[in-house]
N, C-alpha and C. Protein backbone atom coordinates (compact mmCIF):
# COMPACT_ATOMS: atom_id res chain seq x y z
N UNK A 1 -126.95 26.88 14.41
CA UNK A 1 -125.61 26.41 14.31
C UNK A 1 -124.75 27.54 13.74
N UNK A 2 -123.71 27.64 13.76
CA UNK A 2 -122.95 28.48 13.83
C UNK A 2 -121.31 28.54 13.37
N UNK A 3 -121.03 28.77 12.20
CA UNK A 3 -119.39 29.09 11.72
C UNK A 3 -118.57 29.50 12.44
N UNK A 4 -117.80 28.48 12.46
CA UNK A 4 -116.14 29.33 12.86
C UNK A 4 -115.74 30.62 12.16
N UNK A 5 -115.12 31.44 12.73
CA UNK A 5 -114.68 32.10 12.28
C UNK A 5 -113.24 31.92 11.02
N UNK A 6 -113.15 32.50 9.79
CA UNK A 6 -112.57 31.89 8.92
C UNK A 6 -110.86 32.29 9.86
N UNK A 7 -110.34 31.52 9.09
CA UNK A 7 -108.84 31.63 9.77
C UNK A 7 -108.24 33.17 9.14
N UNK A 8 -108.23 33.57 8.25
CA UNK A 8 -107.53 34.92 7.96
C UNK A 8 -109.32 35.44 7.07
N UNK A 9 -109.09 36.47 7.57
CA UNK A 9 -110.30 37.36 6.86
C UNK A 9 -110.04 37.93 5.63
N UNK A 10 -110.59 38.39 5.21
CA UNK A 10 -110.07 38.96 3.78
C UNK A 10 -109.47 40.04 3.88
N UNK A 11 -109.58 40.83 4.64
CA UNK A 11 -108.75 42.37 5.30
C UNK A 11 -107.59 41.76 5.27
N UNK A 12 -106.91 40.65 6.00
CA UNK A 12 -105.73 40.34 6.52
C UNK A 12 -105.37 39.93 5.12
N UNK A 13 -105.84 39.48 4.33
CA UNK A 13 -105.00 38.49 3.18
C UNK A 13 -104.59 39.76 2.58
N UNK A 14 -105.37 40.79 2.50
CA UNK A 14 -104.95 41.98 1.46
C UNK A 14 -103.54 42.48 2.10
N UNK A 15 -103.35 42.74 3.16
CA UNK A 15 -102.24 43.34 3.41
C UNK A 15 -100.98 42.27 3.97
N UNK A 16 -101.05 40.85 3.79
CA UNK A 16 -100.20 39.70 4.31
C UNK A 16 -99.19 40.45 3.25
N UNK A 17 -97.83 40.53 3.76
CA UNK A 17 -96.88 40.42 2.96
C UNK A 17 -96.00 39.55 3.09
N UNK A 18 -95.11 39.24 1.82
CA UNK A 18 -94.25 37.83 1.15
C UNK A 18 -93.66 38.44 -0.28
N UNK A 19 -93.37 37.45 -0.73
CA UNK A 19 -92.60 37.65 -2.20
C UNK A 19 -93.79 37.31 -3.25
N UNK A 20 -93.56 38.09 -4.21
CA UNK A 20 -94.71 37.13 -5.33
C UNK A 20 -93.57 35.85 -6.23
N UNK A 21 -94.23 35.06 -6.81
CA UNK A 21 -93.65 34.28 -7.80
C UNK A 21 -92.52 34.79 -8.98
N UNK A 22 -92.56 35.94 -9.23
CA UNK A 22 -91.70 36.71 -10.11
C UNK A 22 -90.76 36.97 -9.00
N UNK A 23 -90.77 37.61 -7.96
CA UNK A 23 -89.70 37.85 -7.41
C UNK A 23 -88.77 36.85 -6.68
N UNK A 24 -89.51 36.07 -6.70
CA UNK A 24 -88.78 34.25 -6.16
C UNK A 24 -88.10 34.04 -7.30
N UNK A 25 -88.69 33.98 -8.83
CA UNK A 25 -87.82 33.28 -9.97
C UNK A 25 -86.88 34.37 -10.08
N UNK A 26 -86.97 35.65 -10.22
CA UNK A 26 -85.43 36.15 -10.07
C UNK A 26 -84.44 36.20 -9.51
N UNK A 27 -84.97 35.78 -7.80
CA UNK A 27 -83.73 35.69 -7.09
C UNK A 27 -83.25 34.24 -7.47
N UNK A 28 -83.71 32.97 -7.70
CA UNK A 28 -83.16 32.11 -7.83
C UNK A 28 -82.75 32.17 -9.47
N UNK A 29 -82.92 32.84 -10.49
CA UNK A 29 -81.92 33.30 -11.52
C UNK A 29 -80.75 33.90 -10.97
N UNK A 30 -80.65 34.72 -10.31
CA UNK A 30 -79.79 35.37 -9.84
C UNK A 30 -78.38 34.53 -8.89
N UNK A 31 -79.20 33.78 -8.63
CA UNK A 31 -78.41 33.06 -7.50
C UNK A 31 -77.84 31.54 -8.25
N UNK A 32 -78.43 31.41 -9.58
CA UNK A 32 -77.86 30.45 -10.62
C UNK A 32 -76.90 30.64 -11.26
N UNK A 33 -77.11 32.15 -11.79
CA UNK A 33 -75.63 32.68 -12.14
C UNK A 33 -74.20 32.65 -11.90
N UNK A 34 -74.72 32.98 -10.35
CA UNK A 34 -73.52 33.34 -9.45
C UNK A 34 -72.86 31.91 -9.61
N UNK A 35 -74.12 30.89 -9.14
CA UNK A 35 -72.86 29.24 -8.59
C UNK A 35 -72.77 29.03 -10.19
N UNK A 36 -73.23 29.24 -11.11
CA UNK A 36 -72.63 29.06 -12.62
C UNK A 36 -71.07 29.65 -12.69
N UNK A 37 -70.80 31.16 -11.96
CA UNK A 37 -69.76 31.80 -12.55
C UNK A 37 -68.68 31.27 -11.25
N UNK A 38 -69.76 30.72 -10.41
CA UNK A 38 -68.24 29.97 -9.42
C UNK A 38 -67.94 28.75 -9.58
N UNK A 39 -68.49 27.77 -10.53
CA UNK A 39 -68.00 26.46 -11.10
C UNK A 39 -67.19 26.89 -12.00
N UNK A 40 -67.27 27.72 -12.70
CA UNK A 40 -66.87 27.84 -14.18
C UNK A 40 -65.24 28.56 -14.05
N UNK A 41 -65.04 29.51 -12.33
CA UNK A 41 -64.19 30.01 -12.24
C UNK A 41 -62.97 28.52 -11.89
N UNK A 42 -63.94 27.63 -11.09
CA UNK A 42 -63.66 26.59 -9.66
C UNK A 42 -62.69 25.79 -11.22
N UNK A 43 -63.28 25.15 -12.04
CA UNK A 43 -62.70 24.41 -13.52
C UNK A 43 -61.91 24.94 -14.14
N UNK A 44 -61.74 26.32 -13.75
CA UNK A 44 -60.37 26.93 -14.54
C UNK A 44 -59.33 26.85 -13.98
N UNK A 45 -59.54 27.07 -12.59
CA UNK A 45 -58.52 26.76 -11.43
C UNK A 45 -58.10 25.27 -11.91
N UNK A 46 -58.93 24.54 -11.85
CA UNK A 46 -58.31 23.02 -11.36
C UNK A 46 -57.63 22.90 -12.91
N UNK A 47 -57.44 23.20 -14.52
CA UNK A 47 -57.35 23.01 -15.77
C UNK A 47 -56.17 23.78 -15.62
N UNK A 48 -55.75 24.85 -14.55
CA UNK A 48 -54.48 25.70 -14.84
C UNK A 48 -53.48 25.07 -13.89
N UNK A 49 -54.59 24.42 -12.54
CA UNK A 49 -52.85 23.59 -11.83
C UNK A 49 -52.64 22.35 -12.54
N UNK A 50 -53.45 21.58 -13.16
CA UNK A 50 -52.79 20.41 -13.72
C UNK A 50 -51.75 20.44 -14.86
N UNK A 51 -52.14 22.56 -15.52
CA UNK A 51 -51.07 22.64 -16.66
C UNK A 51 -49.55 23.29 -16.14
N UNK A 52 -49.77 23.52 -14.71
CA UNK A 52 -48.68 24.20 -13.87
C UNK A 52 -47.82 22.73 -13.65
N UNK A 53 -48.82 21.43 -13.46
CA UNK A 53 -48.04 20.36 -12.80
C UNK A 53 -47.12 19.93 -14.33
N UNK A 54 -47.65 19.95 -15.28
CA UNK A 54 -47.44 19.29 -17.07
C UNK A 54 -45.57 20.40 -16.82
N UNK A 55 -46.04 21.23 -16.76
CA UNK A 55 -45.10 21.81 -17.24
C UNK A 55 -44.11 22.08 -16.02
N UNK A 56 -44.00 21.81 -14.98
CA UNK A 56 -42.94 21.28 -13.80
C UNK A 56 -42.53 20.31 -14.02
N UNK A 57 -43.23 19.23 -14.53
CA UNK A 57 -42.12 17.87 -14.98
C UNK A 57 -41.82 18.01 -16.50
N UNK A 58 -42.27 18.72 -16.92
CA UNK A 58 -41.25 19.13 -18.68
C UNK A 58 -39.85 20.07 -18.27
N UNK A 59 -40.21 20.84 -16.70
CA UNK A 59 -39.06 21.71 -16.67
C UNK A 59 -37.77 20.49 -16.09
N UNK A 60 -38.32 19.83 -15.46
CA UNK A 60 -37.51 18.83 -15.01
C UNK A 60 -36.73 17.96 -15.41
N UNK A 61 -37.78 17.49 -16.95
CA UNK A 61 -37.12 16.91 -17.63
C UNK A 61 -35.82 17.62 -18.39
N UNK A 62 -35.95 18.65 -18.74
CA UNK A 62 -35.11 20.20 -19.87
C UNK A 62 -33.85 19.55 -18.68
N UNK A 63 -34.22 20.33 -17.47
CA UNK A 63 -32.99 20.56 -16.62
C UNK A 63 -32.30 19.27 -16.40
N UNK A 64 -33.10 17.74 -16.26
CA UNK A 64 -32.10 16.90 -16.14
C UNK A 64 -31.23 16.32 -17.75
N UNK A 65 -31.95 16.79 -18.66
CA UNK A 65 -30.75 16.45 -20.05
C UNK A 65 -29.65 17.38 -19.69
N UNK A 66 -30.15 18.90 -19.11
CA UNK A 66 -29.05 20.20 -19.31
C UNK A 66 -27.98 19.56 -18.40
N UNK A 67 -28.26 18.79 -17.14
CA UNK A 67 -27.29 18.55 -16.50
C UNK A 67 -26.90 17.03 -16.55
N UNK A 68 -26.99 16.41 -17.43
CA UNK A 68 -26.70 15.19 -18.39
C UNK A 68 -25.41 15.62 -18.92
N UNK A 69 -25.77 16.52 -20.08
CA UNK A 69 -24.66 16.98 -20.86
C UNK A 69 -23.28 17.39 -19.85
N UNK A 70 -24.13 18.53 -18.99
CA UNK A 70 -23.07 19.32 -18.15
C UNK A 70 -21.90 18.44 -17.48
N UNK A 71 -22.12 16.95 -16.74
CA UNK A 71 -21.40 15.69 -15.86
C UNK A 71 -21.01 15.13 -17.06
N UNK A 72 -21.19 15.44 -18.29
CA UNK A 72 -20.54 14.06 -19.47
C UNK A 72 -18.75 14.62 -19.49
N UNK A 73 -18.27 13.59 -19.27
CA UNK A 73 -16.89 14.01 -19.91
C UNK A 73 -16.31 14.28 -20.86
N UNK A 74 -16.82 13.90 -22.00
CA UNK A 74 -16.55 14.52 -23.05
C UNK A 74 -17.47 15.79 -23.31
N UNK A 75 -16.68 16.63 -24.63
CA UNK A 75 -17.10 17.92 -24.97
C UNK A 75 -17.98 17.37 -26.07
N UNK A 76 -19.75 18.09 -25.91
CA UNK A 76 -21.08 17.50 -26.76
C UNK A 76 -20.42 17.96 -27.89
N UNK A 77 -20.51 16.64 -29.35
CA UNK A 77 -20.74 17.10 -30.65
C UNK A 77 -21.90 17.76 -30.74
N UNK A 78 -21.73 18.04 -32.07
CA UNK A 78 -23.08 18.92 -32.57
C UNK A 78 -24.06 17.90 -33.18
N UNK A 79 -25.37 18.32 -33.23
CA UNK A 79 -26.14 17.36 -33.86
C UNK A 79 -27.26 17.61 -32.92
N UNK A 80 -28.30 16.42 -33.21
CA UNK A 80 -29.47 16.23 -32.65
C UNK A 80 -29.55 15.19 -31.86
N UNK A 81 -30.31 14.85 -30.55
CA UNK A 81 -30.42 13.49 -29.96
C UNK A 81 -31.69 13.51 -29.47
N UNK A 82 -32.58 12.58 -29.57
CA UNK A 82 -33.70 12.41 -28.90
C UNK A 82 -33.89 11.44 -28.28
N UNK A 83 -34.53 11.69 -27.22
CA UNK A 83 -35.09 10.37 -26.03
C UNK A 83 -36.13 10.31 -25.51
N UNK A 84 -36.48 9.76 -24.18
CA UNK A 84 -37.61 9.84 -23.28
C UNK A 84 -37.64 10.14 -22.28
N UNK A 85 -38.20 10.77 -21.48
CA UNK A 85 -37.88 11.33 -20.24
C UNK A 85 -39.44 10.90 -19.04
N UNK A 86 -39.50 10.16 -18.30
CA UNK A 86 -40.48 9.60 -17.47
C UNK A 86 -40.36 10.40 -16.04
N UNK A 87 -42.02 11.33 -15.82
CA UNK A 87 -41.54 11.61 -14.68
C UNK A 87 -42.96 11.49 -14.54
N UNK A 88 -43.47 11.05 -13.21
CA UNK A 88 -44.69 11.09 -12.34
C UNK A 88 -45.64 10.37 -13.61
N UNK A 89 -45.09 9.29 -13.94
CA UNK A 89 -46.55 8.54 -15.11
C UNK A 89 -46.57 9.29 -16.47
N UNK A 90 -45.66 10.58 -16.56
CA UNK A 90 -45.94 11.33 -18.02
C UNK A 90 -44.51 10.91 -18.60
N UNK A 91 -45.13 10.23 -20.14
CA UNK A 91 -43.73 9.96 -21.03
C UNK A 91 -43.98 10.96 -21.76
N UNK A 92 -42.29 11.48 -21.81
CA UNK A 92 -42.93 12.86 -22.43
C UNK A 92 -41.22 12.62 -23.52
N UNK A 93 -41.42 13.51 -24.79
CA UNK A 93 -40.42 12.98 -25.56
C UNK A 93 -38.89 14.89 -25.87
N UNK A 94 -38.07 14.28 -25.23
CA UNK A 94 -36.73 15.48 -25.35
C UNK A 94 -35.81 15.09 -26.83
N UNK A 95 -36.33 16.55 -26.96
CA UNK A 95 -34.67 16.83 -28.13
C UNK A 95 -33.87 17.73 -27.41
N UNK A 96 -33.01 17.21 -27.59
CA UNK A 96 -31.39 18.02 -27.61
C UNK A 96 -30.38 18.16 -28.83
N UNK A 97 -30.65 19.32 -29.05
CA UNK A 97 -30.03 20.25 -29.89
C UNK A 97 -28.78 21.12 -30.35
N UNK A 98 -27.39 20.35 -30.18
CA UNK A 98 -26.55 20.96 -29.88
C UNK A 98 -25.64 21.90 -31.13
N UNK A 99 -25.26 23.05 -30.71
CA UNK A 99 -24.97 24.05 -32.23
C UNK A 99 -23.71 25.05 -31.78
N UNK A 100 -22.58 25.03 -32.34
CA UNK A 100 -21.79 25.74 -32.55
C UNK A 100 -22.13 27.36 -32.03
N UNK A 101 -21.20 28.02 -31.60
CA UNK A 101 -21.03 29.06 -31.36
C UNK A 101 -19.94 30.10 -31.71
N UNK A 102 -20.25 31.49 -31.77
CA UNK A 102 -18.74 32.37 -32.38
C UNK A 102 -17.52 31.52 -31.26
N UNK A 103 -17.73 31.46 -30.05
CA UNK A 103 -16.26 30.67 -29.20
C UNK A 103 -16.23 29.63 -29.66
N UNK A 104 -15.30 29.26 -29.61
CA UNK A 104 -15.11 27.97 -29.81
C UNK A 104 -15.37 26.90 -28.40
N UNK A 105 -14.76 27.05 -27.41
CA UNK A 105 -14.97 26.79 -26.24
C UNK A 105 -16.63 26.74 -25.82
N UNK A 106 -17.32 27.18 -26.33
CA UNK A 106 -18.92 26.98 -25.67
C UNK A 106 -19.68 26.66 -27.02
N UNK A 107 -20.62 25.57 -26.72
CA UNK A 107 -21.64 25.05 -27.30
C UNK A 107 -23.10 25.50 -26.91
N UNK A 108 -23.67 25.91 -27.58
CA UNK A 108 -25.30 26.27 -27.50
C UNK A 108 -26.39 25.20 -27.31
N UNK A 109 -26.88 24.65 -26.24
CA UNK A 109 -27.89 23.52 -26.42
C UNK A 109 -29.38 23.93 -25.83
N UNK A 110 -30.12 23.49 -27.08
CA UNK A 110 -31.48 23.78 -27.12
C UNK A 110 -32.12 22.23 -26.67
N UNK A 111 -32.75 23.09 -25.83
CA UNK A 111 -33.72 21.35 -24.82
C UNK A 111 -35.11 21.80 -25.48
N UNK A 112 -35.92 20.58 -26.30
CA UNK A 112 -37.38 20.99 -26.38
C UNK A 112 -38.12 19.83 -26.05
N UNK A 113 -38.91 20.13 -24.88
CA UNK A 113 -40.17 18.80 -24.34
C UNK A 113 -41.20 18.86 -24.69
N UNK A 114 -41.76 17.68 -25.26
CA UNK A 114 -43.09 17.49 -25.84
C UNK A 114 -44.00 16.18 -25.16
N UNK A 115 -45.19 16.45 -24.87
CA UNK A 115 -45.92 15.51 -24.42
C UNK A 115 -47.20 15.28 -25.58
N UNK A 116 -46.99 13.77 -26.29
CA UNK A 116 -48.62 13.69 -26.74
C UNK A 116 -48.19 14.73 -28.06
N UNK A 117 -47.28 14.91 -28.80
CA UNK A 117 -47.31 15.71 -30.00
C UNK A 117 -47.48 16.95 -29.53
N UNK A 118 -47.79 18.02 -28.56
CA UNK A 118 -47.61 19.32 -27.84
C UNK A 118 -46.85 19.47 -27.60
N UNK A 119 -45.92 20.79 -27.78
CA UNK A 119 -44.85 21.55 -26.90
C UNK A 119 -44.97 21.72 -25.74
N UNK A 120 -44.16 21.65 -24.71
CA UNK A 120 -44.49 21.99 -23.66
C UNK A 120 -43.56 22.75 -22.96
N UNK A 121 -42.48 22.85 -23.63
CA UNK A 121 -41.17 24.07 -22.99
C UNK A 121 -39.81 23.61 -23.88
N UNK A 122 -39.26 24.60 -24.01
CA UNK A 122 -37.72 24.79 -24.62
C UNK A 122 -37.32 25.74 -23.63
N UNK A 123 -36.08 25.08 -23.45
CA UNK A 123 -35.06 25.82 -22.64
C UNK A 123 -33.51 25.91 -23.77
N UNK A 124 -33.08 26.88 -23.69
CA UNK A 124 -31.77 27.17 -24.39
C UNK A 124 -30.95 27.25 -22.96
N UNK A 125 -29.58 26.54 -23.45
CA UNK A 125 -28.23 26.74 -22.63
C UNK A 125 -27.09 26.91 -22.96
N UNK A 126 -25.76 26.75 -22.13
CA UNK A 126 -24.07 26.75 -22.82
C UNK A 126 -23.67 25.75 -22.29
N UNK A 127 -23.10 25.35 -22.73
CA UNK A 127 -21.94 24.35 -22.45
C UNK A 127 -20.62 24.59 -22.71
N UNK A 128 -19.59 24.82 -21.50
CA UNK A 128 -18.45 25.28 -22.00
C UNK A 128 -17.65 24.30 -21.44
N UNK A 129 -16.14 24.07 -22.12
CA UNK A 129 -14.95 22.98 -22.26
C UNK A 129 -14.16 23.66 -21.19
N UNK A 130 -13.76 23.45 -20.37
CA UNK A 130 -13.06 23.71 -19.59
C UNK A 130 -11.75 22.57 -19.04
């Protein structure tokens, strides 16, 4: 009776080439990194447009007090006023700041928006009597 012949001989196994186990775990270190440093880039992206969106409706809000004042018919006293300003689901809270100037004719008004106890933009303007 008589053996098959084995499927790879031992000659052949010596020279089969492949990767060893060390060189498999480095490339997949390697390749962990990378999608590590492209999530980590991917979460900064998405954390900087939602603070681009925060602060488009704080600018919105600034500009609609600035042009509040600007349509009022009377000339702004001086003083402080605070309110609320609602845009896209964010209540976000405005001071307006109004302060004397060397003219007499123009008033200085400081807009500052805050969301949640954070700053989120001051805008300075004029207001002049015409």
């Amino acid at each position: 009776m008589t053996l098959p012949p084995p499927l790879l001989s031992t000659r052949a196994t010596k020279n089969a080439s492949g990767f060893t186990l060390i060189e498999v775990l480095v490339a997949l270190f390697i390749l962990s990194v990378s999608v590590l440093a492209g999530l980590r880039a991917s979460a900064s992206m998405t954390m900087s447009t939602g603070r681009q969106w925060q602060m488009l409706l704080a600018q919105t809000c600034a500009d609609n007090a600035l042009v509040q004042l600007r349509l009022s018919p009377q000339f702004t006293s001086l003083g402080q006023q605070e309110g609320t300003c609602v845009q896209a689901d964010h209540e976000m809270q405005v001071r307006i700041t109004v302060a004397a100037t060397p003219n007499p004719l123009f008033r200085r008004v400081d807009v500052q928006v805050r969301e949640n106890g954070s700053g989120l933009l001051s805008v300075t303007g004029l207001q002049g009597r015409f």
